[in-house]
Protein backbone atom coordinates (compact mmCIF):
# COMPACT_ATOMS: atom_id res chain seq x y z
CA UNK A 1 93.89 72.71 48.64
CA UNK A 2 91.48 72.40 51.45
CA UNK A 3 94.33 72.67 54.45
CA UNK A 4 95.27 75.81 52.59
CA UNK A 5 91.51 77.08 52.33
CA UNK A 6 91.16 76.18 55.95
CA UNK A 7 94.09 77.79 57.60
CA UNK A 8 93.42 80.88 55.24
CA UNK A 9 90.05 81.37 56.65
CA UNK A 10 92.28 81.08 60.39
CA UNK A 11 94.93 83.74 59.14
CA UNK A 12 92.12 86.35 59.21
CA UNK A 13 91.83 86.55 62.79
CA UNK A 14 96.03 87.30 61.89
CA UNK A 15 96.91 84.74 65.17
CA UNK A 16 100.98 86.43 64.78
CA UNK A 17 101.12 85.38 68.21
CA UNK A 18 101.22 81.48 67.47
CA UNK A 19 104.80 82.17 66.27
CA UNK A 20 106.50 82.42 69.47
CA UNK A 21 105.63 79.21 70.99
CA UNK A 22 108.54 77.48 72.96
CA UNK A 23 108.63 78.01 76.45
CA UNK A 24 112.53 80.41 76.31
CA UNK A 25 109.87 82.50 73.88
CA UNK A 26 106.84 82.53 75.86
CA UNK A 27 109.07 83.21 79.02
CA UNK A 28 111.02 86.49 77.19
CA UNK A 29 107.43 87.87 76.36
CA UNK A 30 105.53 90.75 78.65
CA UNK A 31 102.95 89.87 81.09
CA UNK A 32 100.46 91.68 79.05
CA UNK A 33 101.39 90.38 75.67
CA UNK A 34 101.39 86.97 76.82
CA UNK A 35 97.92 87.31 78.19
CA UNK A 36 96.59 88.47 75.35
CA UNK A 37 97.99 85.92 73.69
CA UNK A 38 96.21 83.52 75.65
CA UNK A 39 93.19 84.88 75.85
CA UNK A 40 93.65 85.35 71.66
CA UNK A 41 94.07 81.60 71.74
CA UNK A 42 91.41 80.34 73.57
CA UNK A 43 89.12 82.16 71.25
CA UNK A 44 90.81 80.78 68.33
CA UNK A 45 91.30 77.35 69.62
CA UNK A 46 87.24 76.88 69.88
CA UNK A 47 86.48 78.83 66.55
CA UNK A 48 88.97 76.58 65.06
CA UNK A 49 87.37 73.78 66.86
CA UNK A 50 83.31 74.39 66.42
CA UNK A 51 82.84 76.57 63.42
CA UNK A 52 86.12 76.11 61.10
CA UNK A 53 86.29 72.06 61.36
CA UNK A 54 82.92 71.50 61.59
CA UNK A 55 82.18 72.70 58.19
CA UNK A 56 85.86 70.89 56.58
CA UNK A 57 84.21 67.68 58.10
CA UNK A 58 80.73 68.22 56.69
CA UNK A 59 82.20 69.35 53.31
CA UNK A 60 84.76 65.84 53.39
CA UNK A 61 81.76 63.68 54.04
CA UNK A 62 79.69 65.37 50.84
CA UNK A 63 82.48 65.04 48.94
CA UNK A 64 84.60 62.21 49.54
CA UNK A 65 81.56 60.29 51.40
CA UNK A 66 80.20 57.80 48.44
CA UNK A 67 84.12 56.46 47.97
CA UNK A 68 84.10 52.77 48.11
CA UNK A 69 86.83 53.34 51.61
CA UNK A 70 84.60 54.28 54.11
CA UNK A 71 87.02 55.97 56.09
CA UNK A 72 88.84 57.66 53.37
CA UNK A 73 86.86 61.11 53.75
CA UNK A 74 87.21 61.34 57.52
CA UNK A 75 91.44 60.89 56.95
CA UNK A 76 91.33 63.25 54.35
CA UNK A 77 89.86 65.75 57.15
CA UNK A 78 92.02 64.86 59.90
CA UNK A 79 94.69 65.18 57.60
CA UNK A 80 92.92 68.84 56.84
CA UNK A 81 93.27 69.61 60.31
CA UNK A 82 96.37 68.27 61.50
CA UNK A 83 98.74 70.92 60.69
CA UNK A 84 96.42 73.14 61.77
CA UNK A 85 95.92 72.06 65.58
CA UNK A 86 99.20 71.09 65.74
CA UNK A 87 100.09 75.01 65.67
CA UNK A 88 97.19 75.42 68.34
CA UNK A 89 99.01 72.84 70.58
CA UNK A 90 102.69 73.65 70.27
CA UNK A 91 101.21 77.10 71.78
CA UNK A 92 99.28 75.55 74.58
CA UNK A 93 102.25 73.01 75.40
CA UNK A 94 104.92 76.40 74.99
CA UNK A 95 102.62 78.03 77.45
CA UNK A 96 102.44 75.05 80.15
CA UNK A 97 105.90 74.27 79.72
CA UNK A 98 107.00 78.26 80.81
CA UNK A 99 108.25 79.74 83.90
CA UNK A 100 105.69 79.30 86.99
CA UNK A 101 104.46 82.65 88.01
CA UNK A 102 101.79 83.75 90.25
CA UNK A 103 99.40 85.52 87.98
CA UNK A 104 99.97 82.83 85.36
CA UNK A 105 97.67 80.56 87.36
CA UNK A 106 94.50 82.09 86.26
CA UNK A 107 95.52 82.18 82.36
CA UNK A 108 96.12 78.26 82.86
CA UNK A 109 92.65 77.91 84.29
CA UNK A 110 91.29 79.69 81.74
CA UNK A 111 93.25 77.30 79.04
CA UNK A 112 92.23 74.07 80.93
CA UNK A 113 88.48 75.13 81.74
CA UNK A 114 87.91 76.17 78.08
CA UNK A 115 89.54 72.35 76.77
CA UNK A 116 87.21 70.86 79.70
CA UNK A 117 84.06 72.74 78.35
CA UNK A 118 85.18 71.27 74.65
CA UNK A 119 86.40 67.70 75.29
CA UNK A 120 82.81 66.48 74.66
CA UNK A 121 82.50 68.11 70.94
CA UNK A 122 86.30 67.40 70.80
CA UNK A 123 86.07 64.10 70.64
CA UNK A 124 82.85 63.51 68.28
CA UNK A 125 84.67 65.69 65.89
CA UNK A 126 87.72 63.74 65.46
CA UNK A 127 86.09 60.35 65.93
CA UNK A 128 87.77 57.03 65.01
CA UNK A 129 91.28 55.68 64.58
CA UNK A 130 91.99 58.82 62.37
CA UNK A 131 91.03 61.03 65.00
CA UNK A 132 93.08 59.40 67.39
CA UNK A 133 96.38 60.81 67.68
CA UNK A 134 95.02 64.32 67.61
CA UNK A 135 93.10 63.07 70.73
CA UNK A 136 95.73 61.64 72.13
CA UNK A 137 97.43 65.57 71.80
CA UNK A 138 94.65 66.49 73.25
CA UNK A 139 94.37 65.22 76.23
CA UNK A 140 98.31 65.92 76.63
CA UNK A 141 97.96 69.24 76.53
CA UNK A 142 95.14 68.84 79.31
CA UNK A 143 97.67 67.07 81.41
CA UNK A 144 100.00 69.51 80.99
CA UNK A 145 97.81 72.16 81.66
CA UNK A 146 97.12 70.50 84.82
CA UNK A 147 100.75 70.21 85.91
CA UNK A 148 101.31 73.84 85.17
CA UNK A 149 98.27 74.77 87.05
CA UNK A 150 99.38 73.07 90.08
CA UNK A 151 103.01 73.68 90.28
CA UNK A 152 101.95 77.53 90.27
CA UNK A 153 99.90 77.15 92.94
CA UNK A 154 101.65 75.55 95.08
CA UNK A 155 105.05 77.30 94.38
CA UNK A 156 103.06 80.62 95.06
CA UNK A 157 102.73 79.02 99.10
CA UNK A 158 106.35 77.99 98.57
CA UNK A 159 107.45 81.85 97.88
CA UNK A 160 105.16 83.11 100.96
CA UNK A 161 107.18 80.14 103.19
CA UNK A 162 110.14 81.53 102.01
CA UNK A 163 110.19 85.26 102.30
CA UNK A 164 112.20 84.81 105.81
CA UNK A 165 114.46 86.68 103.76
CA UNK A 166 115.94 89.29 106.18
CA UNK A 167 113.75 91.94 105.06
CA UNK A 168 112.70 94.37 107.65
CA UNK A 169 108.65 94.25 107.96
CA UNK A 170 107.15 97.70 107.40
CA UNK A 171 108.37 100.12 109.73
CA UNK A 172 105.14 101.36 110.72
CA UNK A 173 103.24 98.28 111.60
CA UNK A 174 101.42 98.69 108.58
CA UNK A 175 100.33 95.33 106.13
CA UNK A 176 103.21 94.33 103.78
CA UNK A 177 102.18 94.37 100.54
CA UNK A 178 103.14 90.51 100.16
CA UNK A 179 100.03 89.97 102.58
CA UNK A 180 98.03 92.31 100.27
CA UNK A 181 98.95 90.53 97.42
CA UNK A 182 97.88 87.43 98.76
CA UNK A 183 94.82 87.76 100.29
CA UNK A 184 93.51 89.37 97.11
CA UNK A 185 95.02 86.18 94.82
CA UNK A 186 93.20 83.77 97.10
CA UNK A 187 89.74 85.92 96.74
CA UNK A 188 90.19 85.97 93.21
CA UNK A 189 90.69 82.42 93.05
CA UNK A 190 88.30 81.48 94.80
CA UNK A 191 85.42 83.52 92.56
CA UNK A 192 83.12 81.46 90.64
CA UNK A 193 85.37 81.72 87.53
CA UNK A 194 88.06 80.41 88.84
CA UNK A 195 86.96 77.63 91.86
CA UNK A 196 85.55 74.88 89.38
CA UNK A 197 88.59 74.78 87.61
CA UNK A 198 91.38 74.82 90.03
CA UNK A 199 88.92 71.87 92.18
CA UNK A 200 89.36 70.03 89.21
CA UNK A 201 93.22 70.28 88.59
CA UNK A 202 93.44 69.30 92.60
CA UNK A 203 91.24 66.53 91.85
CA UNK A 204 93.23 65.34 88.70
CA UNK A 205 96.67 65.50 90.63
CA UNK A 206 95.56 63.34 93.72
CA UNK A 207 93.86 60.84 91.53
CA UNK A 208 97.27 60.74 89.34
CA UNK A 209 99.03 60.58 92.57
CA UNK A 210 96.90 57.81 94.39
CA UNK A 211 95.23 55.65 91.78
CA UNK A 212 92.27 55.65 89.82
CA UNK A 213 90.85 53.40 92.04
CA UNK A 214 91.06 55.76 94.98
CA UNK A 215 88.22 58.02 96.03
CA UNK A 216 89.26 61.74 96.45
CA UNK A 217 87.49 64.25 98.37
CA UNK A 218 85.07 66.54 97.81
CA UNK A 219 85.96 69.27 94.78
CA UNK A 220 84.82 71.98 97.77
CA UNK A 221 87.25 69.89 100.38
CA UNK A 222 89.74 70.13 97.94
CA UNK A 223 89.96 73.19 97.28
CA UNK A 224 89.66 74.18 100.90
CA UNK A 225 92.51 72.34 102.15
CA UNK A 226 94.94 73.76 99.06
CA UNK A 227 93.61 77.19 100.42
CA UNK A 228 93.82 76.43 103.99
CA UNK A 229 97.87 75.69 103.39
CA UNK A 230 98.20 79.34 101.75
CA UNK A 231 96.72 81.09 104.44
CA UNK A 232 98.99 78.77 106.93
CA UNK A 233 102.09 80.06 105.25
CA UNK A 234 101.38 83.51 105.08
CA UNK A 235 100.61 83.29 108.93
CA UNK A 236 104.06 81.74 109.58
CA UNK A 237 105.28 84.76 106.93
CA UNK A 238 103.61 87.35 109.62
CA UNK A 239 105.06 85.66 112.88
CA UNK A 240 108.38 85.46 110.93
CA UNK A 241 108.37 89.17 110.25
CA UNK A 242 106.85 90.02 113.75
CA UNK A 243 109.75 89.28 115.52
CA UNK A 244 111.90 91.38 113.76
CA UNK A 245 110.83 94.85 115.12
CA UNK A 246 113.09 95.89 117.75
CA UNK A 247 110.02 98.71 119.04
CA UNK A 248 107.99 96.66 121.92
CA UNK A 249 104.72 98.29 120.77
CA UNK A 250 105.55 98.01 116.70
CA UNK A 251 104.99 93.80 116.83
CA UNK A 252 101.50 94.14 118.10
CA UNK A 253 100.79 97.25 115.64
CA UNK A 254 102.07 94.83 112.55
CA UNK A 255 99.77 91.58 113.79
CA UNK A 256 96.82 93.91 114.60
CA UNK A 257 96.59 95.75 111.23
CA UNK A 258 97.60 92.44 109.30
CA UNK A 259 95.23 90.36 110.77
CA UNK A 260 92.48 92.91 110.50
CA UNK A 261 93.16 93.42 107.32
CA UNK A 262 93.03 89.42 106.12
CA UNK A 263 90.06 88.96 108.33
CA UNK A 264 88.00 92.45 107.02
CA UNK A 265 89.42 91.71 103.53
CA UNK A 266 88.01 87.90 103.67
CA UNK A 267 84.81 87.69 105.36
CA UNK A 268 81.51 87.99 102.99
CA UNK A 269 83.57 86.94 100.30
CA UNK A 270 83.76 83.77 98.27
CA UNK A 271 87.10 83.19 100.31
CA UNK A 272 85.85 83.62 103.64
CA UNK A 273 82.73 81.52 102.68
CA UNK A 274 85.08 79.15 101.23
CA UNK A 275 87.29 78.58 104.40
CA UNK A 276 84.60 79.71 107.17
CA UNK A 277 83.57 82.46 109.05
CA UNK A 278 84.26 80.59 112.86
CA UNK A 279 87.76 79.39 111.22
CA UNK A 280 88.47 83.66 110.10
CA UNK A 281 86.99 84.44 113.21
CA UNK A 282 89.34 82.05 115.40
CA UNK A 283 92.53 82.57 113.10
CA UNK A 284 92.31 86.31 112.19
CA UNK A 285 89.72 88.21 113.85
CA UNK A 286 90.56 86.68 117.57
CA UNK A 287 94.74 87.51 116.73
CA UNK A 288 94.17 90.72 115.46
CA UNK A 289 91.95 91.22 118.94
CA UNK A 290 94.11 89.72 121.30
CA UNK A 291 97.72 92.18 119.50
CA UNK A 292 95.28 95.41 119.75
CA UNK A 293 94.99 94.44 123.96
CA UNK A 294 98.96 93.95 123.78
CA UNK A 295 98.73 97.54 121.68
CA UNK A 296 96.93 99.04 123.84
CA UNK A 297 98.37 97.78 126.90
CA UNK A 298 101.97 98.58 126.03
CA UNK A 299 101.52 101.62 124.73
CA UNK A 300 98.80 103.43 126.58
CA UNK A 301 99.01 101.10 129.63
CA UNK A 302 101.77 103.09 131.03
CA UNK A 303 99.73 106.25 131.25
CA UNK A 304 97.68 104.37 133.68
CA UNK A 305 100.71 102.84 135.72
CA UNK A 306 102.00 106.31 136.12
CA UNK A 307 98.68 107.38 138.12
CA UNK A 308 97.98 104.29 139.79
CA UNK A 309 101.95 104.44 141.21
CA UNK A 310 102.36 105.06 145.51
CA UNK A 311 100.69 107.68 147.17
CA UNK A 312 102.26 110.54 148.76
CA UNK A 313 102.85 110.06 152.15
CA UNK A 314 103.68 113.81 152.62
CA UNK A 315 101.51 115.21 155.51
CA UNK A 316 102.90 118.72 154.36
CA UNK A 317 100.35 120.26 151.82
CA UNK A 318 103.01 121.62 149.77
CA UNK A 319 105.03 119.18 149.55
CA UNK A 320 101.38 116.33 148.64
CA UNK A 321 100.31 119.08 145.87
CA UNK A 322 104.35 119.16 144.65
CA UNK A 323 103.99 115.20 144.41
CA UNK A 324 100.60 115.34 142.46
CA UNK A 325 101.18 117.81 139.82
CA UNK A 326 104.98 116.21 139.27
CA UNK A 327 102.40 113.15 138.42
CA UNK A 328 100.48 114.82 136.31
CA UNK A 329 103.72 116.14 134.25
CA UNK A 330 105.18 113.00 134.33
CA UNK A 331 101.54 111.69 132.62
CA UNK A 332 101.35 114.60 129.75
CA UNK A 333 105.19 114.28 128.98
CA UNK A 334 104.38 110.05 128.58
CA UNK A 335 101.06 111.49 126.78
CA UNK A 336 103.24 113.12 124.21
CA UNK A 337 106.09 111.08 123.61
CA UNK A 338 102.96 108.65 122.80
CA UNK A 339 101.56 111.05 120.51
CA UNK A 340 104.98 111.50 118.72
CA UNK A 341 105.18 107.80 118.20
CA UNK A 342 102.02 107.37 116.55
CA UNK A 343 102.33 110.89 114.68
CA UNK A 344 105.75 109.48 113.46
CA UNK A 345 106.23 105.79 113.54
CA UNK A 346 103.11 103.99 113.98
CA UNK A 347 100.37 103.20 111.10
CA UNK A 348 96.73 101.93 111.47
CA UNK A 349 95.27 102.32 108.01
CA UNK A 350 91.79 100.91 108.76
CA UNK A 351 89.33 103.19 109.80
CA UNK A 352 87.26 101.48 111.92
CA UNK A 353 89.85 99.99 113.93
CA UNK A 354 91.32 103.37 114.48
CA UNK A 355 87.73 104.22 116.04
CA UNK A 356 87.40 101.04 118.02
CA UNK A 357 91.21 101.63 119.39
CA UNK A 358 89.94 105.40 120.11
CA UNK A 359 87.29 104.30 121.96
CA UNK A 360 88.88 101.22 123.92
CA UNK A 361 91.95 103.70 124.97
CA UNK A 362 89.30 106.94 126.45
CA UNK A 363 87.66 103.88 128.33
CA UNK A 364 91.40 102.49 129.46
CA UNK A 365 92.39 106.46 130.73
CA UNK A 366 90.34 108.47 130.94
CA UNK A 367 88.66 107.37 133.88
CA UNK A 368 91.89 106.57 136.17
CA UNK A 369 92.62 109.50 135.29
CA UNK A 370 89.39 111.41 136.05
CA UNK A 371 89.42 109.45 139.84
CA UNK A 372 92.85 110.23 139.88
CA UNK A 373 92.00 113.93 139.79
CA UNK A 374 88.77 113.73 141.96
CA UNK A 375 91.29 111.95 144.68
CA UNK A 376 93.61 115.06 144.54
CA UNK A 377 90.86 117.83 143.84
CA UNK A 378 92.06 119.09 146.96
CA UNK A 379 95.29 119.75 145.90
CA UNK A 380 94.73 121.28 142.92
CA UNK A 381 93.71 124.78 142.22
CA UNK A 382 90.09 125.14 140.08
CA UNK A 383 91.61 125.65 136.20
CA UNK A 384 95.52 124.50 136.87
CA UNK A 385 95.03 120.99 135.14
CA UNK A 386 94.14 119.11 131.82
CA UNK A 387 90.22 118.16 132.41
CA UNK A 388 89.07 114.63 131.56
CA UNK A 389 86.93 115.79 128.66
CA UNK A 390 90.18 117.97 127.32
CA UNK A 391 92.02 114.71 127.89
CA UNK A 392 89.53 112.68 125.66
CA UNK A 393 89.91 115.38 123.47
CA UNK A 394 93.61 114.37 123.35
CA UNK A 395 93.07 110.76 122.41
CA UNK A 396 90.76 111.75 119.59
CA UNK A 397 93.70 113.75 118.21
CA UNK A 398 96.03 111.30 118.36
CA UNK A 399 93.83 108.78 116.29
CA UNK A 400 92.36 110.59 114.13
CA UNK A 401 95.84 111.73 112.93
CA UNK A 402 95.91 115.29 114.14
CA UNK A 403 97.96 116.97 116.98
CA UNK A 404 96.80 119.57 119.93
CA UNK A 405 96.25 122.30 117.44
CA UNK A 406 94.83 119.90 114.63
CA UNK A 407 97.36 119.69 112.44
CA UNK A 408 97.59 115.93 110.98
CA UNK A 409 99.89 113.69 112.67
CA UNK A 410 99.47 110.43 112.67
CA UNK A 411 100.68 108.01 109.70
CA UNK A 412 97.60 106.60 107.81
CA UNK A 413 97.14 104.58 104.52
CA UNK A 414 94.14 104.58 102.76
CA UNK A 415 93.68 100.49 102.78
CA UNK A 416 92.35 100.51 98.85
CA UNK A 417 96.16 101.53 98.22
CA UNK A 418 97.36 98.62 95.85
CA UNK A 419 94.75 96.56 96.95
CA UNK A 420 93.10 94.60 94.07
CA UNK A 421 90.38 92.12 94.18
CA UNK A 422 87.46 95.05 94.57
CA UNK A 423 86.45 93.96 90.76
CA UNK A 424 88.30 91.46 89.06
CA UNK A 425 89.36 93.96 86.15
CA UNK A 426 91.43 95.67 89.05
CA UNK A 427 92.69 91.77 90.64
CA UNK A 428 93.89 90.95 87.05
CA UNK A 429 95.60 94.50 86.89
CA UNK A 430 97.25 93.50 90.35
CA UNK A 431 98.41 90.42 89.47
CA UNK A 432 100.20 91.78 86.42
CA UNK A 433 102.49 93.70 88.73
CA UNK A 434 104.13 90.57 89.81
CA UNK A 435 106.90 90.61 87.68
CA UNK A 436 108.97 87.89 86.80
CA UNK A 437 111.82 87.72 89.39
């Protein structure tokens, strides 16, 4: 009568999603259902836990509590409760036993930080040898949880690794949306809600793996090493796809605006806290640097090899002036078969490293070609040539996306595009995406 009373009072919060509960189930269900689900249970699981047995137990003990067995009232509860958990755990278990996904991780957190944060009540509530197999369940499901937990993880580092697939990079340099994708997991695991947690399960698997006797690190070394290994394999992802571009200047575009992006993305963040700002610096910020002066110097490097090319040895006047302004043409037709290649094939989403590129590139021509026009003056009649401020002009165009007469040119992105992990409403949106594949 009781068990009936008691899982009556649990059918109000109509928990229809405790039927599906083996892992072929829990795998055929949508991302969004599912995490519902989860989130339904872990609400449930406590309620059922802190407010539901609680008062069964209290209500045993008044009743049953003056028997002459001393113990009879407290297996007459378990007994009460049983059936009932046992519907709470076949869920859990279907749910650690499923498919390992990316975006699963932080639903398995969730379960194992919320059976953490209850172990202690847990265990006072279903005291004793009756209590004991239900414990015992317990603390399996927290195992498994743990397992699950980690295998995600570290599969997610093992699907970066392996994305040497073939696949052509993007064809305009810009960030693949795998490196998106990742960089915003890592932030989001790395938050406050999700750190303690996944330090823990790190913690659990090396003591598991080396011995209760052993002495693991630190939760925060932990953690940082698991990280570390992420961001290793997503750097051996970029080199991999690097090398594919059969465009000279395209490599050095694809680094630079990666790199920026992790680095920009990462720093200020729990993340770049996480994994440090000289370590971000050295890895990311110093690669993206060193692929903009390959940028640069591939691309608008051979503006400045045109003009810094032999002199004319013509002591004929005609023939010097001939020589200068086929220089100049020979500068402006390279100038705009640059242009066309950033107005058509080349992408650098981020602002501000549009601007510094902009400014790096007037300070790279501009000036050779300024002296290279004060050399010649001579040779050139007053209004008959591009002036340097015209030419600055030019450069400004070219970044800032527009051609000669303004009209926009150059391929940009706005670098919010897909890019969760600005609140973590919009990360968990992101990580729905990942479908199962």
């Amino acid at each position: 009568m009781r068990y009936r009373r008691a899982a009556k009072a649990l059918m109000r919060l109509s928990p229809d999603y405790l039927r599906k509960y083996t892992p072929e189930e829990i795998d055929e269900m949508e991302w969004e259902s599912l995490e519902t689900a989860i989130s339904l249970w872990i609400q449930h699981f406590e309620l059922a836990v802190k407010t539901v047995f609680v008062s069964e137990k209290k209500l045993c003990k008044q009743v049953l509590g003056g028997h002459s067995e001393v113990l009879i009232w407290l297996e007459c509860f378990v007994k009460i409760a049983d059936k009932i958990m046992a519907v709470f755990f076949r869920f859990g278990e279907g749910v650690a036993r499923s498919n390992s996904e990316p975006q699963k991780l932080f639903k398995l957190l969730e379960m194992f930080d919320s059976l953490e944060k209850m172990k202690p009540e847990f265990s006072e509530i279903f005291e004793g040898e009756s209590g004991a197999d239900i414990c015992i369940r317990f603390r399996e499901l927290e195992k498994l949880l743990v397992h699950a937990s980690s295998k995600v993880f570290w599969e997610f580092g093992l699907q970066i690794e392996g994305t040497s697939d073939g696949f052509a990079p993007p064809q305009d340099g810009s960030i693949p949306k795998l490196v998106r994708y990742a960089v915003n997991y890592l932030k989001y695991l790395t938050t406050e809600t999700y750190s303690a947690p996944m330090a823990k399960v790190l913690r659990a698997e090396q003591i598991w793996k080396a011995g209760i006797l052993s002495k693991p690190d630190t939760d925060w070394n932990l953690l940082k090493d698991a990280i570390s290994n992420i961001m290793e394999a997503l750097q051996r992802h970029i080199a991999s796809k690097s090398s594919s571009y059969r465009d000279k200047v395209l490599p050095h575009i694809f680094v630079m605006n990666t790199y920026w992006y992790i680095y920009m993305r990462s720093r200020n963040t729990e993340l770049g806290k996480l994994l440090g700002e000289q370590y971000m610096k050295r890895k990311y910020k110093s690669a993206a640097e060193e692929s903009a002066y390959m940028y640069q110097w591939q691309s608008w490097g051979t503006l400045v090899r045109l003009l810094g090319k032999e002199e004319s040895e013509e002591q004929d006047t005609k023939a010097a002036a001939a020589f200068v302004r086929g220089k100049l043409e020979a500068f402006f037709k390279c100038f705009d078969e640059i242009s066309q290649r950033h107005a058509g094939g080349y992408s650098i989403p981020d602002a501000d490293l549009r601007a510094q590129l902009r400014g790096a590139t007037v300070k790279l021509v501009v000036p050779v070609y300024s002296e290279f026009l004060k050399t010649h003056s001579k040779l050139l009649p007053g209004k008959s040539y591009v002036t340097p401020e015209s030419l600055q002009e030019l450069v400004d165009h070219v970044f800032n996306g527009t051609d000669r007469s303004g009209n926009r040119r150059l391929k940009r992105r706005d670098p919010k595009d897909s890019v969760p992990g600005r609140k973590s409403a919009s990360m968990e949106g992101e990580l729905k995406n990942l479908r199962r594949s």
